[in-house]
N, C-alpha and C. Protein backbone atom coordinates (compact mmCIF):
# COMPACT_ATOMS: atom_id res chain seq x y z
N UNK A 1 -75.04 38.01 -126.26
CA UNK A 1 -75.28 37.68 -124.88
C UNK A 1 -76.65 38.21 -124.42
N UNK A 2 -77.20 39.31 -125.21
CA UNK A 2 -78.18 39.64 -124.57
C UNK A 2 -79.68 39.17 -125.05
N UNK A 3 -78.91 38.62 -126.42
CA UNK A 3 -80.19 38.39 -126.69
C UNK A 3 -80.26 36.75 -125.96
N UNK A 4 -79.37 36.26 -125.71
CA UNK A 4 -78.86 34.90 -124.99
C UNK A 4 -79.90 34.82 -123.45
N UNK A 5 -79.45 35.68 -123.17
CA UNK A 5 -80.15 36.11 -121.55
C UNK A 5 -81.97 36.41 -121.67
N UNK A 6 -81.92 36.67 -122.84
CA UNK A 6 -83.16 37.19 -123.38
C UNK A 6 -83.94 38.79 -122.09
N UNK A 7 -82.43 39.46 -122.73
CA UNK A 7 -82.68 41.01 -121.86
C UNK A 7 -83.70 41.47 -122.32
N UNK A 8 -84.20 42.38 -121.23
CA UNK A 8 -85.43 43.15 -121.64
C UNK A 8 -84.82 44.78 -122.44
N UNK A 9 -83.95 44.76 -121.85
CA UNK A 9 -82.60 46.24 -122.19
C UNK A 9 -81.45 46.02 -121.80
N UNK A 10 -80.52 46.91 -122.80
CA UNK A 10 -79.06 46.92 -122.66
C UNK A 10 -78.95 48.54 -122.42
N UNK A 11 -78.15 48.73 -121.43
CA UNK A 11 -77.90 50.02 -120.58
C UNK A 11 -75.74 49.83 -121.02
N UNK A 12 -75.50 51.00 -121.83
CA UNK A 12 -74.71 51.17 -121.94
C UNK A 12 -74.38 52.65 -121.22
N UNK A 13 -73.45 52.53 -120.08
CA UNK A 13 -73.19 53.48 -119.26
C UNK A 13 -71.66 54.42 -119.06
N UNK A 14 -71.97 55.68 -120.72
CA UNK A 14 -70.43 56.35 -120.54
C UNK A 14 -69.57 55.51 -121.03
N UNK A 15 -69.06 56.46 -121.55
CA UNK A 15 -67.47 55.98 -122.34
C UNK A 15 -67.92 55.63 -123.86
N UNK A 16 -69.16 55.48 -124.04
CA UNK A 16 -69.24 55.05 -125.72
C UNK A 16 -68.39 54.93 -127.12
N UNK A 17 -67.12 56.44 -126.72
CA UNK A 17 -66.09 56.45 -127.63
C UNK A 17 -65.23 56.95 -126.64
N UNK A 18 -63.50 56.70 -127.47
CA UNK A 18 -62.85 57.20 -126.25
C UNK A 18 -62.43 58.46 -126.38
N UNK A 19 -62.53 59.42 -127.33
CA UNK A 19 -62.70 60.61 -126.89
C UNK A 19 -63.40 61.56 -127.40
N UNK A 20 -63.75 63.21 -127.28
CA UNK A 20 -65.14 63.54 -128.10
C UNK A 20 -65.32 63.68 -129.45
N UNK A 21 -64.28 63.49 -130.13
CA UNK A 21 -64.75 63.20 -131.43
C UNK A 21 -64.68 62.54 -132.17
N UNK A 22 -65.04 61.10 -131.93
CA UNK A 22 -64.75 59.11 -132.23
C UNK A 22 -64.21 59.68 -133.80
N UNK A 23 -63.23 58.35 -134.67
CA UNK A 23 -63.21 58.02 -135.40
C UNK A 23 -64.23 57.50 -136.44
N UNK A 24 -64.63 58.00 -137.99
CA UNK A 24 -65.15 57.34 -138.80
C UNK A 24 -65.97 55.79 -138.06
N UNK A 25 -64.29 54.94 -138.00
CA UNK A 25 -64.78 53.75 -137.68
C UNK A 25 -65.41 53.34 -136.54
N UNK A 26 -64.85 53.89 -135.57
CA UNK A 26 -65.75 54.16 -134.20
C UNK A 26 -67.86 54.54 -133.89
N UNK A 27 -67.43 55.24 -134.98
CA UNK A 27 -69.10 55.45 -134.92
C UNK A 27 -69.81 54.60 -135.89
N UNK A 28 -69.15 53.60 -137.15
CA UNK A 28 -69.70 52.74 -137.42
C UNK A 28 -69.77 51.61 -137.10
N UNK A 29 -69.15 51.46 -136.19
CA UNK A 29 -68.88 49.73 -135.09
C UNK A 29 -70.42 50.28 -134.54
N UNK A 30 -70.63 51.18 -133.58
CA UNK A 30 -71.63 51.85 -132.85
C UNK A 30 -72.77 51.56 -133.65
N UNK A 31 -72.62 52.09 -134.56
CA UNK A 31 -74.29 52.54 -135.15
C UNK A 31 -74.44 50.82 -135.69
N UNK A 32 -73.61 50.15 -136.70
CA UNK A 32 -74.24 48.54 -136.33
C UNK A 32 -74.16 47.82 -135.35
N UNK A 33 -73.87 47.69 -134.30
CA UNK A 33 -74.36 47.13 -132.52
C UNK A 33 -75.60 47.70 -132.28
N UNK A 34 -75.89 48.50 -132.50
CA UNK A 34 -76.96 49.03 -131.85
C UNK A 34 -77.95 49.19 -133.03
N UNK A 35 -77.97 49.39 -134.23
CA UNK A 35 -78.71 48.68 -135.17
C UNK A 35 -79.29 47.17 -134.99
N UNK A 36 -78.27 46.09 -134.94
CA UNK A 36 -78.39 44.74 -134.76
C UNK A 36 -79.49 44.46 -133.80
N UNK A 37 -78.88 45.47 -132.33
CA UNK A 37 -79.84 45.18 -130.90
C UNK A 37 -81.12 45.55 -131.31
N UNK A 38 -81.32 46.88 -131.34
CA UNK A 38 -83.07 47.65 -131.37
C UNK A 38 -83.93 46.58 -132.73
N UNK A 39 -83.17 46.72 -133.69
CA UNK A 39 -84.23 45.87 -134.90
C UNK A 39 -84.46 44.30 -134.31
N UNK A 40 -83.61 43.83 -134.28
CA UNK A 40 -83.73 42.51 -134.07
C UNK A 40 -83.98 41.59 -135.11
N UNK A 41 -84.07 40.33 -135.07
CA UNK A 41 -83.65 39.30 -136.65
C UNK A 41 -85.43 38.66 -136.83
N UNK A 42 -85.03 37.92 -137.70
CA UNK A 42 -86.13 36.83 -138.09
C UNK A 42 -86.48 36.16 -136.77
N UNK A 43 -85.67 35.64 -135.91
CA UNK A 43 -85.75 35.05 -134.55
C UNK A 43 -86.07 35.93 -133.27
N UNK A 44 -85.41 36.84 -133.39
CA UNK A 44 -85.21 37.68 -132.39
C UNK A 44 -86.53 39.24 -132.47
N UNK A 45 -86.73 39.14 -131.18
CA UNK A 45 -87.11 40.71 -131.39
C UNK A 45 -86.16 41.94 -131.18
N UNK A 46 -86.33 42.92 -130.95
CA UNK A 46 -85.45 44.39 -130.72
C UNK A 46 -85.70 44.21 -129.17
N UNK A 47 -84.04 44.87 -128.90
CA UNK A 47 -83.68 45.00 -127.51
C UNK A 47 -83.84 46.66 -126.90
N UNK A 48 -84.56 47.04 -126.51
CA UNK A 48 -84.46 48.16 -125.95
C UNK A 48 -82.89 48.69 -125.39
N UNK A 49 -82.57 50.33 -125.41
CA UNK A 49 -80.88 50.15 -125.62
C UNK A 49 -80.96 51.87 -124.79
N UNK A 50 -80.61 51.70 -123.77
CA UNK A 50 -80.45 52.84 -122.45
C UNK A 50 -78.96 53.17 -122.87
N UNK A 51 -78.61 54.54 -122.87
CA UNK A 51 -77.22 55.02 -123.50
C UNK A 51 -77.10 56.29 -122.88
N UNK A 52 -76.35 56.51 -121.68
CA UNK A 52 -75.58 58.33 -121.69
C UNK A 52 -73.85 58.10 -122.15
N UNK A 53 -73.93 59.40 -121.96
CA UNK A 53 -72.88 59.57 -122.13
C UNK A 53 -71.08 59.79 -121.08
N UNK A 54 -70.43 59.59 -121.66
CA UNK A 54 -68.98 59.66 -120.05
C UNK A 54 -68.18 60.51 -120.08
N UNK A 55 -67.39 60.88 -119.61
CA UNK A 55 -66.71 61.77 -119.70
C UNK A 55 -65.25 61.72 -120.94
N UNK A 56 -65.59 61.18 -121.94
CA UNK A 56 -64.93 61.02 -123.17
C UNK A 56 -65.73 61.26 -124.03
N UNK A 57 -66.62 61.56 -123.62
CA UNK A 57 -67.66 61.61 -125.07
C UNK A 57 -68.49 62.85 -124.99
N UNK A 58 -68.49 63.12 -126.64
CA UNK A 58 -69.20 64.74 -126.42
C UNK A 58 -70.78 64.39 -126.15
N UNK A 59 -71.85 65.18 -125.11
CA UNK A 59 -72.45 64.72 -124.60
C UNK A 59 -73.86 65.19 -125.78
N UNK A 60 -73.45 66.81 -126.66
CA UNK A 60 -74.34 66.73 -127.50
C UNK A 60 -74.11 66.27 -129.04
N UNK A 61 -72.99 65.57 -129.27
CA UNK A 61 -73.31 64.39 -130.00
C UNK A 61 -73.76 63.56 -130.19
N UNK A 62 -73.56 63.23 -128.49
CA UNK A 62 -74.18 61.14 -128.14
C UNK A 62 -75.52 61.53 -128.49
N UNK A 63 -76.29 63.12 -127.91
CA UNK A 63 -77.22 63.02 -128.14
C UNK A 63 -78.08 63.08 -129.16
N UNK A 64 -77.49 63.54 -130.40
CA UNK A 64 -78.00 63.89 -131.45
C UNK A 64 -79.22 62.95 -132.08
N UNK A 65 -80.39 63.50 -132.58
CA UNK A 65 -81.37 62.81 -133.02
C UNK A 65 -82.04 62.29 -131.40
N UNK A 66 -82.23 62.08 -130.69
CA UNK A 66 -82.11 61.53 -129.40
C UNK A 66 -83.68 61.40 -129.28
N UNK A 67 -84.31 62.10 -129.93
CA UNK A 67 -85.88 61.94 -129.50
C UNK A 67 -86.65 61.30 -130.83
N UNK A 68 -86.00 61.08 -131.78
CA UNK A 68 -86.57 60.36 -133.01
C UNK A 68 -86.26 59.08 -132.54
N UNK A 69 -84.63 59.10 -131.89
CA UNK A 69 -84.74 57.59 -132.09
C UNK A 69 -84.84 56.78 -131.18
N UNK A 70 -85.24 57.90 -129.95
CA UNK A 70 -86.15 56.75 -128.59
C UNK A 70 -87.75 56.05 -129.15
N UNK A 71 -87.99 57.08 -130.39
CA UNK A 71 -89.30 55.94 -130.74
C UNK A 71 -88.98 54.54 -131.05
N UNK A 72 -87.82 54.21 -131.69
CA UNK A 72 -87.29 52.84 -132.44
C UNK A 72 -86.75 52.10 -130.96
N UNK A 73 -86.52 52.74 -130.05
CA UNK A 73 -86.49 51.91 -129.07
C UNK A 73 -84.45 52.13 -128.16
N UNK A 74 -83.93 53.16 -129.39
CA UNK A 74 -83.01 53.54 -128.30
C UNK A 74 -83.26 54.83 -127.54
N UNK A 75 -82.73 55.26 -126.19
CA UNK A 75 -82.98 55.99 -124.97
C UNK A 75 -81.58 56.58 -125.27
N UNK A 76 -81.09 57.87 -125.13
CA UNK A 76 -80.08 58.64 -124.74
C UNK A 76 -80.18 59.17 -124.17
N UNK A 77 -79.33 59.69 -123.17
CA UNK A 77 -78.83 60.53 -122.14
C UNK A 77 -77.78 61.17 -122.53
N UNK A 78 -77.24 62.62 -123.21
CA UNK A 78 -76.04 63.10 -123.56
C UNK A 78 -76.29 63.98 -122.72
N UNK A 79 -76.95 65.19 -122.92
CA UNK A 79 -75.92 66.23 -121.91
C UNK A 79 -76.63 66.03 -120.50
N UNK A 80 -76.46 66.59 -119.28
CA UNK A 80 -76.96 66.28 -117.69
C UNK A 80 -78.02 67.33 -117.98
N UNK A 81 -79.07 66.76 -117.41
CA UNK A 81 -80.31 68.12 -117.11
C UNK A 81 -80.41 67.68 -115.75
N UNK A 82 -81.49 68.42 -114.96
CA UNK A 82 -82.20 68.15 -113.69
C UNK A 82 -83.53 67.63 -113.92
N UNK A 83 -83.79 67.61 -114.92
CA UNK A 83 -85.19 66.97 -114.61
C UNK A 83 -84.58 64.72 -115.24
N UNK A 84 -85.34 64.11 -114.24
CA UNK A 84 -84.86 62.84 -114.32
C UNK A 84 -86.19 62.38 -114.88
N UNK A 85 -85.79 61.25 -116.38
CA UNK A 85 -86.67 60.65 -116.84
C UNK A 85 -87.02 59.36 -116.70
N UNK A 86 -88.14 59.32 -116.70
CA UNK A 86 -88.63 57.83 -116.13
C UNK A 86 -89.38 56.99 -117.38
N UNK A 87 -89.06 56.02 -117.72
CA UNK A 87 -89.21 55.01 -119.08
C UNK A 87 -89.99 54.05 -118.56
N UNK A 88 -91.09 53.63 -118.90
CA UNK A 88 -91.79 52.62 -118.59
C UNK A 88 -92.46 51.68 -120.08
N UNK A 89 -91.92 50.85 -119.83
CA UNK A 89 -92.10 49.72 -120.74
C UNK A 89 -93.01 48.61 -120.32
């Protein structure tokens, strides 16, 4: 759908797994969706991919790696800070 819409980003908001410590399979459904989105195909380009975390999910898990892999084009949000980040594309 999103690449249908031809989104600029997909903002997945909380709840990512349903509780803090997903299943095996749970985090590999995850990691190819969001593989598929950011790379993108022969046709397609990569979807930029906005992600915190909800209150089911451990927040420094979601975040793990979190600054390597905002270069490839996904954004996390796991644990709450005060300082608010601003993404400009």
């Amino acid at each position: 759908m999103a690449r249908k819409e031809q989104a600029d980003g997909v903002i997945i908001a909380g709840d990512v797994y349903d509780r803090s410590i997903p299943t095996a399979e749970a985090v590999s459904v995850l990691d190819g969706f969001l593989t598929r989105l950011i790379q993108g195909d022969e046709k397609n380009k990569g979807i930029e991919v906005y992600l915190i975390s909800g209150n089911h999910d451990s927040p420094e898990r979601i975040g793990f790696a979190g600054k390597l892999l905002e270069e490839k084009g996904l954004h996390i949000a796991g644990v709450l800070t005060k300082e608010v980040k601003k993404i400009i594309k």
